[in-house]
C-alpha atoms as a PDB file:
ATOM      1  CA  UNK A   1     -79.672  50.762 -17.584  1.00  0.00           C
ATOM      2  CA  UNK A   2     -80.721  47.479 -16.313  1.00  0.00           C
ATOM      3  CA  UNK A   3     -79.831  47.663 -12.535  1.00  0.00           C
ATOM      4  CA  UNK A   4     -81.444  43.689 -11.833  1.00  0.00           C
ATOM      5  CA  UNK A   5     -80.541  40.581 -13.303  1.00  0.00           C
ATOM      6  CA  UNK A   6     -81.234  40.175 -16.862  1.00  0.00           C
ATOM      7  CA  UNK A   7     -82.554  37.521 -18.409  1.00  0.00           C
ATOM      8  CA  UNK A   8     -82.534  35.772 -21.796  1.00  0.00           C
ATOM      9  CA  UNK A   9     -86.166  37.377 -22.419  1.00  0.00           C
ATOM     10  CA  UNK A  10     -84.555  41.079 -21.772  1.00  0.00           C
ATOM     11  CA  UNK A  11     -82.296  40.591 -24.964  1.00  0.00           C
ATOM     12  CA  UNK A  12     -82.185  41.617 -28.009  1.00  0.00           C
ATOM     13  CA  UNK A  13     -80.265  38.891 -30.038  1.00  0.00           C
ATOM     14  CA  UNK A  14     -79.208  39.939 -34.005  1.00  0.00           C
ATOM     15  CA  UNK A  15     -77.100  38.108 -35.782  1.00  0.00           C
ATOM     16  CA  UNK A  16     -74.745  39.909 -38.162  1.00  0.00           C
ATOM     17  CA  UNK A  17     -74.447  38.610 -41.667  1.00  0.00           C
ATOM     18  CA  UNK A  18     -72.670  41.598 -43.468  1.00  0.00           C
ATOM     19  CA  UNK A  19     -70.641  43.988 -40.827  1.00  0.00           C
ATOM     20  CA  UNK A  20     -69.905  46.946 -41.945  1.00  0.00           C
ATOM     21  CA  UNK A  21     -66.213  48.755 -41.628  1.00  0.00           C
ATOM     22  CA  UNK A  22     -67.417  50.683 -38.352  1.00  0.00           C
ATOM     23  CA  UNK A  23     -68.978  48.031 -36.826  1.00  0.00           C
ATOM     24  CA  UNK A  24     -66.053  45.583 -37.396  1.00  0.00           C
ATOM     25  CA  UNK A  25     -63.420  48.275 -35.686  1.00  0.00           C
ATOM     26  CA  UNK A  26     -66.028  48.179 -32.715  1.00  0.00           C
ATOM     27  CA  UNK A  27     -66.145  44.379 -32.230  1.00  0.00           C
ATOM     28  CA  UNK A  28     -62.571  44.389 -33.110  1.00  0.00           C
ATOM     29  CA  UNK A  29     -61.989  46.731 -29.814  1.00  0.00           C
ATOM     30  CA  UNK A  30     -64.839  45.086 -27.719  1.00  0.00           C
ATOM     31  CA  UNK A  31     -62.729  41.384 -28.692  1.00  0.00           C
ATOM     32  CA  UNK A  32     -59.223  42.897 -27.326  1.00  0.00           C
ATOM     33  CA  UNK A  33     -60.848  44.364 -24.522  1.00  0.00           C
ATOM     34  CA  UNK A  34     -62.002  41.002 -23.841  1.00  0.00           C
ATOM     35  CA  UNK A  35     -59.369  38.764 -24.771  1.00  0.00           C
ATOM     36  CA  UNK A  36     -55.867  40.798 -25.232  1.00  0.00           C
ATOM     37  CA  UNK A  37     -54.071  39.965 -28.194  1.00  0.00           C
ATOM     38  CA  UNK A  38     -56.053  36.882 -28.511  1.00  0.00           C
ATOM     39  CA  UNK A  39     -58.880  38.360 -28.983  1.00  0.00           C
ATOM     40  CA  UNK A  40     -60.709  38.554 -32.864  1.00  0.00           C
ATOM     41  CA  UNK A  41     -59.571  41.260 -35.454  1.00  0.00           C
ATOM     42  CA  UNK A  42     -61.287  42.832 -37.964  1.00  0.00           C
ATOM     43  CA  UNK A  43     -60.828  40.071 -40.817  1.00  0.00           C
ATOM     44  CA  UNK A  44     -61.167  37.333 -38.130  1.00  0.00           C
ATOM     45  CA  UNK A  45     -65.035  38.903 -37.224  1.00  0.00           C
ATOM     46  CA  UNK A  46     -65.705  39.458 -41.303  1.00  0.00           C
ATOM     47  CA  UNK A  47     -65.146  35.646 -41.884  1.00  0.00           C
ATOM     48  CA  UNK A  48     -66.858  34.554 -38.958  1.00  0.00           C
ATOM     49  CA  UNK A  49     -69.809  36.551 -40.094  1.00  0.00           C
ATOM     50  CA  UNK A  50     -69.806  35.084 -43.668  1.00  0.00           C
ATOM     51  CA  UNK A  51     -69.051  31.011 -42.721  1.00  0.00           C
ATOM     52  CA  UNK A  52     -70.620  31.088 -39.552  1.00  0.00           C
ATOM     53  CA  UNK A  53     -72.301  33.480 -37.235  1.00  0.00           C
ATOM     54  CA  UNK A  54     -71.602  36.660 -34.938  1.00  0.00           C
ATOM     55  CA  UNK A  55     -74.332  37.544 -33.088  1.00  0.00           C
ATOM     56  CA  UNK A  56     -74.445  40.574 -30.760  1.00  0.00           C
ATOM     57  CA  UNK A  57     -76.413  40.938 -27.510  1.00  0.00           C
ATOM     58  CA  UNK A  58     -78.731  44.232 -26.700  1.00  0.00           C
ATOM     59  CA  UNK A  59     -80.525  45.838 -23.909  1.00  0.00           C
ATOM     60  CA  UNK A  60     -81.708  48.656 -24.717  1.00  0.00           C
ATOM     61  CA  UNK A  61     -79.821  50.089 -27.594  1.00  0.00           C
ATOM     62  CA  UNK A  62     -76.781  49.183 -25.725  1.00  0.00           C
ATOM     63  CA  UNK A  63     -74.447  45.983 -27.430  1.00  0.00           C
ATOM     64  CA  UNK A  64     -73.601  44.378 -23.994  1.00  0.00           C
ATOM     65  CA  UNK A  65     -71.986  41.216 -25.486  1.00  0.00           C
ATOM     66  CA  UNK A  66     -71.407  39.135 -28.139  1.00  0.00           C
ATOM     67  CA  UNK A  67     -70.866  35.479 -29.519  1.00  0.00           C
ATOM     68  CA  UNK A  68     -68.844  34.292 -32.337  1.00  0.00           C
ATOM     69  CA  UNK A  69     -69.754  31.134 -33.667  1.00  0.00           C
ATOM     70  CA  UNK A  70     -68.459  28.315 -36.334  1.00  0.00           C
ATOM     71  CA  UNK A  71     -69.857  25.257 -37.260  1.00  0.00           C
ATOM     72  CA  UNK A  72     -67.494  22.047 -36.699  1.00  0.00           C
ATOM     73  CA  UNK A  73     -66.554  20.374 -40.031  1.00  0.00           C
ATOM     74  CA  UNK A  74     -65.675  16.872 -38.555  1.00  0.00           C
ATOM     75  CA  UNK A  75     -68.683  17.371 -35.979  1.00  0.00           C
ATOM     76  CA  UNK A  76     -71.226  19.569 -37.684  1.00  0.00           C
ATOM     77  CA  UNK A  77     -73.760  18.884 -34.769  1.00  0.00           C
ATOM     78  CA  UNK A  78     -71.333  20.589 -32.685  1.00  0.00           C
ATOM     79  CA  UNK A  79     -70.805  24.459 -33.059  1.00  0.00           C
ATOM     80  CA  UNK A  80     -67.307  25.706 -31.821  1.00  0.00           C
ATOM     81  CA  UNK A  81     -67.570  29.117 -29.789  1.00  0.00           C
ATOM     82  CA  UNK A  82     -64.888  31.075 -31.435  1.00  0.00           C
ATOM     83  CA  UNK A  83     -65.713  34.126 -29.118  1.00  0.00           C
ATOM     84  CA  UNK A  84     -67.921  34.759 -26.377  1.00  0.00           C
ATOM     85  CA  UNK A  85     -67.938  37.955 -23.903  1.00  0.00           C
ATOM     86  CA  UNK A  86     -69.917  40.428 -21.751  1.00  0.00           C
ATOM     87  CA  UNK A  87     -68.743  44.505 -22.216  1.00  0.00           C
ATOM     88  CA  UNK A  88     -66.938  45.077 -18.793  1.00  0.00           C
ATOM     89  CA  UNK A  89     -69.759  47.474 -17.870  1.00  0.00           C
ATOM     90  CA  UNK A  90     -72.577  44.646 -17.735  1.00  0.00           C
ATOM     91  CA  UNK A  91     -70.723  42.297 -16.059  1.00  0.00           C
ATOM     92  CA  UNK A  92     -72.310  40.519 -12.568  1.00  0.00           C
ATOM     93  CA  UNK A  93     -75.982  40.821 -14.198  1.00  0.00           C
ATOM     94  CA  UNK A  94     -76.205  37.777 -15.282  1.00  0.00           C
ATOM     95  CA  UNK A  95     -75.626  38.880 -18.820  1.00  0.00           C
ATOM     96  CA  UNK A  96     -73.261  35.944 -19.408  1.00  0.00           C
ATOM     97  CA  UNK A  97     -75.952  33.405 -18.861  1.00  0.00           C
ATOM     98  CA  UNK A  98     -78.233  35.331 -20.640  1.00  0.00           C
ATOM     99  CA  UNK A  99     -76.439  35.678 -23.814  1.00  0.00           C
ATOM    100  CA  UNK A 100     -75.237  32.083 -23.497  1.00  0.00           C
ATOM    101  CA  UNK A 101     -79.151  30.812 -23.207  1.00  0.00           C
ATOM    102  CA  UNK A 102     -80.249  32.618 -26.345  1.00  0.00           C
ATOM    103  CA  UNK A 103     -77.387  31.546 -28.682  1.00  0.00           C
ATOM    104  CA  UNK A 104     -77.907  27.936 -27.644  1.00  0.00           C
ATOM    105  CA  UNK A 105     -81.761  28.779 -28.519  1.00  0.00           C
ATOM    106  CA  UNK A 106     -80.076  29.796 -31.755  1.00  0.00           C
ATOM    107  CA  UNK A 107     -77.821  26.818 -32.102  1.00  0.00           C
ATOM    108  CA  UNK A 108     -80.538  24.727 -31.326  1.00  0.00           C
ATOM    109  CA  UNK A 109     -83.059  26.162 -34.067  1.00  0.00           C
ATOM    110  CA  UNK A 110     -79.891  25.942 -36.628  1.00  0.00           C
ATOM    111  CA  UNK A 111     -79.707  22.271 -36.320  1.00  0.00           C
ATOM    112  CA  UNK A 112     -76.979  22.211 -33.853  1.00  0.00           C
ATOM    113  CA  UNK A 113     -76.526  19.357 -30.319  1.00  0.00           C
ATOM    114  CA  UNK A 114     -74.034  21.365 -28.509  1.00  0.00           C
ATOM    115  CA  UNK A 115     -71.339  23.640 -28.573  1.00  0.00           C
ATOM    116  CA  UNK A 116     -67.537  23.334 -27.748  1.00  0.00           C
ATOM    117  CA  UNK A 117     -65.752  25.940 -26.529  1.00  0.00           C
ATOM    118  CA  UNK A 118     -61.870  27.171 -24.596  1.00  0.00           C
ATOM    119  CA  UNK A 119     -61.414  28.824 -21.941  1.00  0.00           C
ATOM    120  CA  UNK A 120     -58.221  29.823 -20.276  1.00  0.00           C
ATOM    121  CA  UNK A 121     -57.273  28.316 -16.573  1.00  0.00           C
ATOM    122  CA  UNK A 122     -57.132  31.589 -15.014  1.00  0.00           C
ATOM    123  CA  UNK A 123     -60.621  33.152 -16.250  1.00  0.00           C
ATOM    124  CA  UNK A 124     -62.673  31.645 -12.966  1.00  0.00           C
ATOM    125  CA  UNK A 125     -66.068  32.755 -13.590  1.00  0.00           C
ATOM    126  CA  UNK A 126     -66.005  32.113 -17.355  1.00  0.00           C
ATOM    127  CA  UNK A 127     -65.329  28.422 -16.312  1.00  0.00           C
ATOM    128  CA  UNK A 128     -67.829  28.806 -13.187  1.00  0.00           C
ATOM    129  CA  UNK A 129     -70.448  29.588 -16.251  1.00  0.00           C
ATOM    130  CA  UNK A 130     -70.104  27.528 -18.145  1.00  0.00           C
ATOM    131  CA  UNK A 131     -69.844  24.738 -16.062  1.00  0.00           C
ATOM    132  CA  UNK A 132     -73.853  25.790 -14.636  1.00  0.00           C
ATOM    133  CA  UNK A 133     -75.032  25.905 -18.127  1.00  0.00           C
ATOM    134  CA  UNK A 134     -73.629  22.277 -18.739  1.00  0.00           C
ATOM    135  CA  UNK A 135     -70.428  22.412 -20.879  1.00  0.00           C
ATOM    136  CA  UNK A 136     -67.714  19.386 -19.043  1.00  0.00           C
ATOM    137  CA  UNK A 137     -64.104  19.383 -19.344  1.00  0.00           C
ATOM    138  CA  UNK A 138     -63.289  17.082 -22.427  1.00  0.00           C
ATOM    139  CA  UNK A 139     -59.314  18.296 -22.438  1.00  0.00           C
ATOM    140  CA  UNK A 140     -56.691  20.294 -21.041  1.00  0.00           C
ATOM    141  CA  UNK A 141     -54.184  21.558 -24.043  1.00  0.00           C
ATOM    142  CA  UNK A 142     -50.811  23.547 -22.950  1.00  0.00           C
ATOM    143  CA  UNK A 143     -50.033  26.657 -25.289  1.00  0.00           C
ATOM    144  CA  UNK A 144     -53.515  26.374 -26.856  1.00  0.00           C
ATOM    145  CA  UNK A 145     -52.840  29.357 -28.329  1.00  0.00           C
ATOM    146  CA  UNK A 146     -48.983  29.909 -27.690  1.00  0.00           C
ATOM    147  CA  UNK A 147     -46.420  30.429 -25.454  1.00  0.00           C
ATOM    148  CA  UNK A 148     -48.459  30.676 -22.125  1.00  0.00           C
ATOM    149  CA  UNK A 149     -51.737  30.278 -23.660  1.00  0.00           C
ATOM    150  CA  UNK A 150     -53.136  26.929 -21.828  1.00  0.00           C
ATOM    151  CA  UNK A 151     -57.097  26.625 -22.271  1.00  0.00           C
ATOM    152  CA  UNK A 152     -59.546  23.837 -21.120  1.00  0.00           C
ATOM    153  CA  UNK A 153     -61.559  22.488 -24.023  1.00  0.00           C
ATOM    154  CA  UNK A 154     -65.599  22.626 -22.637  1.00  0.00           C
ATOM    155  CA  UNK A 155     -68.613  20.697 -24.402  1.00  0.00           C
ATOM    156  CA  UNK A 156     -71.727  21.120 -23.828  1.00  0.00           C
ATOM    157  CA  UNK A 157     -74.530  18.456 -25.197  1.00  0.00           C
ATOM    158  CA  UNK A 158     -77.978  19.987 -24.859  1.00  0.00           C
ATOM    159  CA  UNK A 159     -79.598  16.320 -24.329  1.00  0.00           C
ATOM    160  CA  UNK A 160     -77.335  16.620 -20.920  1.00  0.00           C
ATOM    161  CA  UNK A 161     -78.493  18.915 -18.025  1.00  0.00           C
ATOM    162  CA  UNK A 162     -77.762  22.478 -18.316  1.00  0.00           C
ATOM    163  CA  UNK A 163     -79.382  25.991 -17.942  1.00  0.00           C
ATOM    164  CA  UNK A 164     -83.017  24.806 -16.634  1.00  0.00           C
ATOM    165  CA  UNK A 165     -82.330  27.825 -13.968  1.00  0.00           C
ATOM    166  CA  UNK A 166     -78.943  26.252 -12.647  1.00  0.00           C
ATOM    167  CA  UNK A 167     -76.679  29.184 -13.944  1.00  0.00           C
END
């Protein structure tokens, strides 16, 4: 186990094309343990591995995070982060900005200018993250995702400043 800060270098990045049953139950738990009932399910992660791209982080032969990504239909520069998370265990490693440097390496070789992203009010260091790595606050939306479910919308443009060793 990695016991010092890990860098984009120390991962393992594979993106999943075809998940099978097992593995979809697994990201399916890994989601809700992540995100509560918000969090992907099993159909969700299947989809999002056929239209767009799930990609799951690795040290070792350990999955320590993952991304979900779609590409934006009225922006397809822009690729919306449907799901982004560090296992609980890996946490305060600097696994977060890790895993966020290598799918924007990804984004960027798939064509992509930035990525948008939500992120709920309360979820401090998820904001404090992303923030470093360059996303700004383009909107606040109330009940986002219901009842009680406010989120700040996040963009990040690469051609702005962001994750040159600031995160």
């Amino acid at each position: 186990m990695f016991e010092s800060p890990v860098e984009a270098k120390d991962l393992i990045l594979t993106r999943v094309h075809r998940p099978d049953h097992d593995l979809l139950v697994t990201l399916e738990a890994y989601d809700f343990e992540a995100f509560g009932f918000t969090g992907l399910r099993t159909y969700d992660l299947a989809v999002t591995a056929q239209a767009g791209a799930v990609y799951l982080a690795y040290l070792n032969d350990e999955m320590v995070g993952s991304c979900q990504l779609l590409r934006m239909l009225d922006e397809p520069d822009f690729f919306y982060v449907v799901g982004f998370y560090v296992r609980p265990e890996w946490q305060h490693r600097h696994v977060g900005r890790a895993l966020l440097a290598a799918v924007a390496t990804e984004v960027r070789k798939l064509g992509g200018q930035g990525m948008l992203l939500t992120v709920a009010p309360n979820n401090t260091r998820a904001l404090d993250l992303y923030r470093r790595a360059g996303f700004v606050e383009e909107s606040f939306i109330p009940h986002f995702y219901g009842e009680q479910e406010d989120r700040h919308v996040l963009r990040w443009r690469f051609e702005q400043e962001g994750l040159h060793g600031s995160v």
